[in-house]
Protein backbone atom coordinates (compact mmCIF):
# COMPACT_ATOMS: atom_id res chain seq x y z
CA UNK A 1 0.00 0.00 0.00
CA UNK A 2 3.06 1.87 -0.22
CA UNK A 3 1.73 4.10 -3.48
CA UNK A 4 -1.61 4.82 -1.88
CA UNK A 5 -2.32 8.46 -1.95
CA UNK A 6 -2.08 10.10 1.40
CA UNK A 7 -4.55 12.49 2.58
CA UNK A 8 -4.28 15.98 1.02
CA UNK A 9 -2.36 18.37 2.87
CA UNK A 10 -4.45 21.39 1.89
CA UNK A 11 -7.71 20.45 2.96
CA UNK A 12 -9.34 22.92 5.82
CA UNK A 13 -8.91 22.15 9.63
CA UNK A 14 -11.86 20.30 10.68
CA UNK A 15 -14.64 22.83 12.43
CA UNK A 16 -15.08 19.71 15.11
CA UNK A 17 -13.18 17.64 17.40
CA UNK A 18 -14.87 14.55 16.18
CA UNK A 19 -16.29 13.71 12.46
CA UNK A 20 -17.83 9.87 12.73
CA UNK A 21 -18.35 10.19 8.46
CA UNK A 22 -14.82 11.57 8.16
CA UNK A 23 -13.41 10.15 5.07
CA UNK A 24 -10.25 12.57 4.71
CA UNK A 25 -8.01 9.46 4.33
CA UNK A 26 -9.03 7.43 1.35
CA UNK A 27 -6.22 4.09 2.65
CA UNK A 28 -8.78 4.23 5.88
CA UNK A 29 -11.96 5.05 4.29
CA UNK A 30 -11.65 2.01 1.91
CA UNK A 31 -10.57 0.04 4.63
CA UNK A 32 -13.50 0.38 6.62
CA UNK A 33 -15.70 0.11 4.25
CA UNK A 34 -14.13 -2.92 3.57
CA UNK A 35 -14.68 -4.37 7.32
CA UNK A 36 -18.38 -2.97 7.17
CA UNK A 37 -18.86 -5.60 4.72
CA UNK A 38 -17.43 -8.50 6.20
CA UNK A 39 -18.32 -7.19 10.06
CA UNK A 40 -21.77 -5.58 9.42
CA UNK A 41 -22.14 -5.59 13.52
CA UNK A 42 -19.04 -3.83 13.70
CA UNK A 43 -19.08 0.44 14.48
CA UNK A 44 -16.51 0.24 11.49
CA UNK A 45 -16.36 4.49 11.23
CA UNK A 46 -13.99 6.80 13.11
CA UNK A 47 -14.15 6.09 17.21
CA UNK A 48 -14.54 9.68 19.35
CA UNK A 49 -13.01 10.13 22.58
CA UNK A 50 -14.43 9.01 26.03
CA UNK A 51 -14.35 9.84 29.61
CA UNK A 52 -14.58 12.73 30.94
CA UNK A 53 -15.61 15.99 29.82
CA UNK A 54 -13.63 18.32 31.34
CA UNK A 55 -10.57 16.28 32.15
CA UNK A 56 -6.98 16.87 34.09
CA UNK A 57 -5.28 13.78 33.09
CA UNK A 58 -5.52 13.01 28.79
CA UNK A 59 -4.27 9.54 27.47
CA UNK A 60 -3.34 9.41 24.07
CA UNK A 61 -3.55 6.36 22.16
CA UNK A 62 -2.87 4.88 19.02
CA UNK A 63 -5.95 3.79 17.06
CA UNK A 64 -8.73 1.79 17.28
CA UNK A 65 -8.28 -2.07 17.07
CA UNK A 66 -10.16 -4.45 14.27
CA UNK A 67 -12.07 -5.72 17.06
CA UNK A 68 -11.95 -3.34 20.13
CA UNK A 69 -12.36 0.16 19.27
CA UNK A 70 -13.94 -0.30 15.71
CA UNK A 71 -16.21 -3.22 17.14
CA UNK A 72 -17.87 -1.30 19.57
CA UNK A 73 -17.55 2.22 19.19
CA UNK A 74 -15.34 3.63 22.18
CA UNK A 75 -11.42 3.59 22.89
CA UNK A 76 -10.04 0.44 24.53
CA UNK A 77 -13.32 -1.52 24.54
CA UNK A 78 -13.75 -5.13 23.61
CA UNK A 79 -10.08 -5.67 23.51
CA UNK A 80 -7.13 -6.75 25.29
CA UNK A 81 -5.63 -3.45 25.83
CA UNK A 82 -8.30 -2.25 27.45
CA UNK A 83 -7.66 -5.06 29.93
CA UNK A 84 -4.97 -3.26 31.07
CA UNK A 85 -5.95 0.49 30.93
CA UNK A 86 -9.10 0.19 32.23
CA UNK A 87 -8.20 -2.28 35.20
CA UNK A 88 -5.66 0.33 36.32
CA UNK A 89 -7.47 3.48 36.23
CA UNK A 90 -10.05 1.38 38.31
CA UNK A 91 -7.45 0.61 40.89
CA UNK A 92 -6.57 4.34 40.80
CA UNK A 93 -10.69 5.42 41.34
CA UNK A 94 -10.44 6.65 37.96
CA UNK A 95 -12.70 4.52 36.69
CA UNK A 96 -16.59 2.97 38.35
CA UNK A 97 -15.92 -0.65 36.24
CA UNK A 98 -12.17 -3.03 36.37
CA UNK A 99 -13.81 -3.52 32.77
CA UNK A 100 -15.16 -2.50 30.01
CA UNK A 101 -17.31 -4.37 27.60
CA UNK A 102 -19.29 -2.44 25.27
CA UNK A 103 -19.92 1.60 24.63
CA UNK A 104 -23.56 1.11 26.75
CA UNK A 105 -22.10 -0.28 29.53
CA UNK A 106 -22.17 1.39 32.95
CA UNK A 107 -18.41 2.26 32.87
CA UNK A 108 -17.12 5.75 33.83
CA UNK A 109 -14.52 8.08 34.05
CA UNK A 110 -13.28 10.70 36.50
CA UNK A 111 -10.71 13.51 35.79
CA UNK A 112 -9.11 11.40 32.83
CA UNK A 113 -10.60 11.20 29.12
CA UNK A 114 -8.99 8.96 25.79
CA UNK A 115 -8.48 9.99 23.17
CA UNK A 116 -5.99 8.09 20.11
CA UNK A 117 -3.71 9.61 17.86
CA UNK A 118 -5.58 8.27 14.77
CA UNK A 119 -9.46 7.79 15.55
CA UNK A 120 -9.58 4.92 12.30
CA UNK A 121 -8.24 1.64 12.66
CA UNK A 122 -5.72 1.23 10.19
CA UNK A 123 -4.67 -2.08 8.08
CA UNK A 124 -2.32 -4.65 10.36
CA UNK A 125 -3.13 -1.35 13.42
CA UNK A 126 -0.21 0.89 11.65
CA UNK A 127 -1.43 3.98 10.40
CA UNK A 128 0.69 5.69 8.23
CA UNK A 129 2.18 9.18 8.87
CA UNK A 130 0.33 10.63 6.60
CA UNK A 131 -2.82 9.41 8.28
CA UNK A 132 -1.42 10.28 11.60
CA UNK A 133 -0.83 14.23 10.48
CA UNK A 134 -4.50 14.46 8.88
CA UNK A 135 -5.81 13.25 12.18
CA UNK A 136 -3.42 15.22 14.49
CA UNK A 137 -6.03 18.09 13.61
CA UNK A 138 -8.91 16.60 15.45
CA UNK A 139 -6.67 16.28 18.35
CA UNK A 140 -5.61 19.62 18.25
CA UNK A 141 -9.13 21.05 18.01
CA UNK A 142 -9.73 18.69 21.02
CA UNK A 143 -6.59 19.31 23.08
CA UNK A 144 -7.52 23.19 22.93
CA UNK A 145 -11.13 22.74 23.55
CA UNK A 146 -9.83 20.80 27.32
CA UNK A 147 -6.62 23.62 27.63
CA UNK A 148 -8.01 25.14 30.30
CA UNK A 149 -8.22 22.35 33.43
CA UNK A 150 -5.99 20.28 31.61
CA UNK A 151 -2.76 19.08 33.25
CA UNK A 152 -1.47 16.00 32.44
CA UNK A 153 -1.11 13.74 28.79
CA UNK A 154 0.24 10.39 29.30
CA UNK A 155 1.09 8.91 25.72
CA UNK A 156 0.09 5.28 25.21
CA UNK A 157 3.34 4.64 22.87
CA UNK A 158 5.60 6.80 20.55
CA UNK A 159 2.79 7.64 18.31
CA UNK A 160 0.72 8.82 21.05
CA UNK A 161 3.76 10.77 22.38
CA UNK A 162 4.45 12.20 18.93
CA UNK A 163 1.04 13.06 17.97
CA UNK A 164 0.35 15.29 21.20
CA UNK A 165 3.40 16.93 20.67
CA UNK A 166 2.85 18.16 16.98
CA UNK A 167 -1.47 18.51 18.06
CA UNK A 168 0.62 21.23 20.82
CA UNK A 169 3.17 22.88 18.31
CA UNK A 170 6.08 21.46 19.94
CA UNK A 171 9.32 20.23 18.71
CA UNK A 172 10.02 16.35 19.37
CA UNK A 173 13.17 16.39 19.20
CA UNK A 174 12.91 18.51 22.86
CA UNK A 175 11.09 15.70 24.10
CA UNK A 176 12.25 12.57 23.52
CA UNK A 177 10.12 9.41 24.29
CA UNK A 178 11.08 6.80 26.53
CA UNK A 179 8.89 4.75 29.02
CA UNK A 180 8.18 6.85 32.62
CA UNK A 181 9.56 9.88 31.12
CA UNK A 182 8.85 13.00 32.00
CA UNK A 183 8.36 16.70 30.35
CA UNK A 184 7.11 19.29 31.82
CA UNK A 185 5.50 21.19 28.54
CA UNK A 186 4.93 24.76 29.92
CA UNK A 187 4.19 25.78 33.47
CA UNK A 188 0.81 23.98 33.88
CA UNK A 189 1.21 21.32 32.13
CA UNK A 190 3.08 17.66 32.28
CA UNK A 191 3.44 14.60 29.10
CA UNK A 192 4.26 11.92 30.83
CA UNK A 193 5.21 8.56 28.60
CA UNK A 194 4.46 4.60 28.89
CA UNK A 195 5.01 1.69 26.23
CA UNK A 196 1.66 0.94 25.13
CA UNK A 197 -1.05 -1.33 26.74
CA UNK A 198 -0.99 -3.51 23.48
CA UNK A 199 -1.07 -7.62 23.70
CA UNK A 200 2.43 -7.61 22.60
CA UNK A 201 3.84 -5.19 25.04
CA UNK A 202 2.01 -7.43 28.22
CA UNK A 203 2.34 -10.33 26.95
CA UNK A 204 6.30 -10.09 26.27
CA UNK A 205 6.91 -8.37 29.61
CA UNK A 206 7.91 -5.21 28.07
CA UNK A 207 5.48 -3.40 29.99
CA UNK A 208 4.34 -4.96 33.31
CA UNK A 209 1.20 -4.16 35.64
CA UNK A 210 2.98 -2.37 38.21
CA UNK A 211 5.37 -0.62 35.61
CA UNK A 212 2.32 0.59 34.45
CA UNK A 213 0.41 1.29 37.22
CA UNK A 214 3.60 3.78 38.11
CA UNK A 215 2.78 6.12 35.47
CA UNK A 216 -0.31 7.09 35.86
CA UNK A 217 -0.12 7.33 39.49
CA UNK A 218 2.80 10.31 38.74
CA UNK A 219 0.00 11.33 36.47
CA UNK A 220 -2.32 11.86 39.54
CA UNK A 221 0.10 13.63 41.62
CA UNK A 222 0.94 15.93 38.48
CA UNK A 223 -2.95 16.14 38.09
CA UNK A 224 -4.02 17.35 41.21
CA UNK A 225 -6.26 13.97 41.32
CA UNK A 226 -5.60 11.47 44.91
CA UNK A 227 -5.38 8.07 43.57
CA UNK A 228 -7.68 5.96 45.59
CA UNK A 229 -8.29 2.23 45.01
CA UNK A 230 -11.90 1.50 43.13
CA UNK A 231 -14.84 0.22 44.27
C-alpha cells in the first residue's frame, strides 16, 4: 500500500473535534468500508473520545483495534488493551468498572478522558504518517477545547507521544520518548510517557502491571487527582 495516496495536505482544519463520516483518508476510508462488509455488527467508522468531559489527566492512544475500538464504538473496549488500561485506572478510582465491555455499559470516568492519535483503525493497526498528520487536527481542536483544566497527557506509545506533541506545536526532538519519562511542557502542564497497553507489550513483559500502574499514578500527583483504590 506503499503508493496509496495520502490524505491531502491542503484540505481545511476540521470545524469539530470529532467527524464519525470523516473520510479525509481514502487508505482508511476504503478500509473500513471494507470491514463494514465483512463485520456488518461492527461500528466500522472513526471512534470519538471518552471519559470525561472536562478532564486533568488526557491519554493518548494509538488507534482503534479491528475488534476493540472499531467493534464497539469507544477507545479500549472489547479488547485486550483495554484489559490493562481500564483495570488500572479502576485501581486508581479513575474509573466505576475493572472492565469495560461495550460503549452502553455502565463504565465511567473521572478527571481522565482517551483519546488516540488516529481515531480509524488502520490495516495490520499501523497507520501511516500521513494518516497520523490528517488526524493530528482533530486532536488539536480537542486538546484546545480541554486547555483550560488540563494538566497531564500520558502517551500510550511513541505515536501517542508524537502526535500530542505536533497537536501542541512542539518540537520532538525537545522531548524525547522513553517509558516513565517525564516533560514538563509549559508551566501547567506535564506529558508523561508509557510503552503501550498492546497484547504484545504485556504479553512479552515489556510493559508490566505495576510498571504501568507507576505512570499514571505520577499522572495523579501531576494532576491534582488522589489516587484511591476502586470500588
Amino acid at each position: 500500500m506503499a503508493h496509496t495516496r495520502g490524505p491531502t495536505a491542503a484540505r481545511a482544519r476540521p470545524a469539530t473535534i470529532y467527524d464519525p463520516h470523516c473520510t479525509r483518508c481514502p487508505r482508511l476510508a476504503a478500509y473500513l468500508a471494507a470491514c463494514r462488509a465483512r463485520y456488518p455488527d461492527h461500528w466500522c467508522r472513526p471512534v470519538g473520545s471518552f471519559g470525561d468531559d472536562a478532564p486533568r489527566i488526557v491519554l493518548v492512544g494509538l488507534a482503534p483495534g479491528l475488534h476493540g475500538a472499531n467493534r464497539t464504538g469507544r477507545p479500549f473496549t472489547g479488547d485486550h488493551a483495554g484489559i490493562l488500561l481500564y483495570g488500572t485506572l479502576h485501581r486508581l478510582g479513575l474509573a466505576t468498572r475493572r472492565e469495560s465491555l461495550a460503549a452502553d455499559d455502565a463504565l465511567r470516568l473521572r478527571g481522565v478522558r482517551i483519546v488516540n492519535a488516529v481515531k480509524c483503525a488502520p490495516p495490520g493497526n499501523k497507520p501511516l504518517p500521513a494518516e497520523v498528520r490528517c488526524c493530528n487536527e482533530y486532536l488539536r481542536a480537542e486538546l484546545e477545547q480541554l486547555h483550560p483544566g488540563l494538566r497531564v497527557l500520558v502517551a500510550l506509545g511513541r505515536i501517542g507521544h508524537e502526535a500530542a506533541l505536533s497537536a501542541l506545536g512542539l518540537k520532538r526532538a525537545a522531548f524525547p520518548f522513553a517509558h516513565g519519562a517525564e516533560h514538563r511542557l509549559d508551566p501547567a502542564r506535564y506529558l508523561l510517557d508509557s510503552y503501550h497497553c498492546s497484547r504484545y507489550n504485556t504479553q512479552t513483559r515489556r510493559l508490566t502491571e505495576p510498571m504501568f500502574q507507576a505512570v499514571l499514578a505520577r499522572a495523579c500527583e501531576l494532576a491534582g487527582l488522589r489516587p484511591s483504590r476502586g470500588a
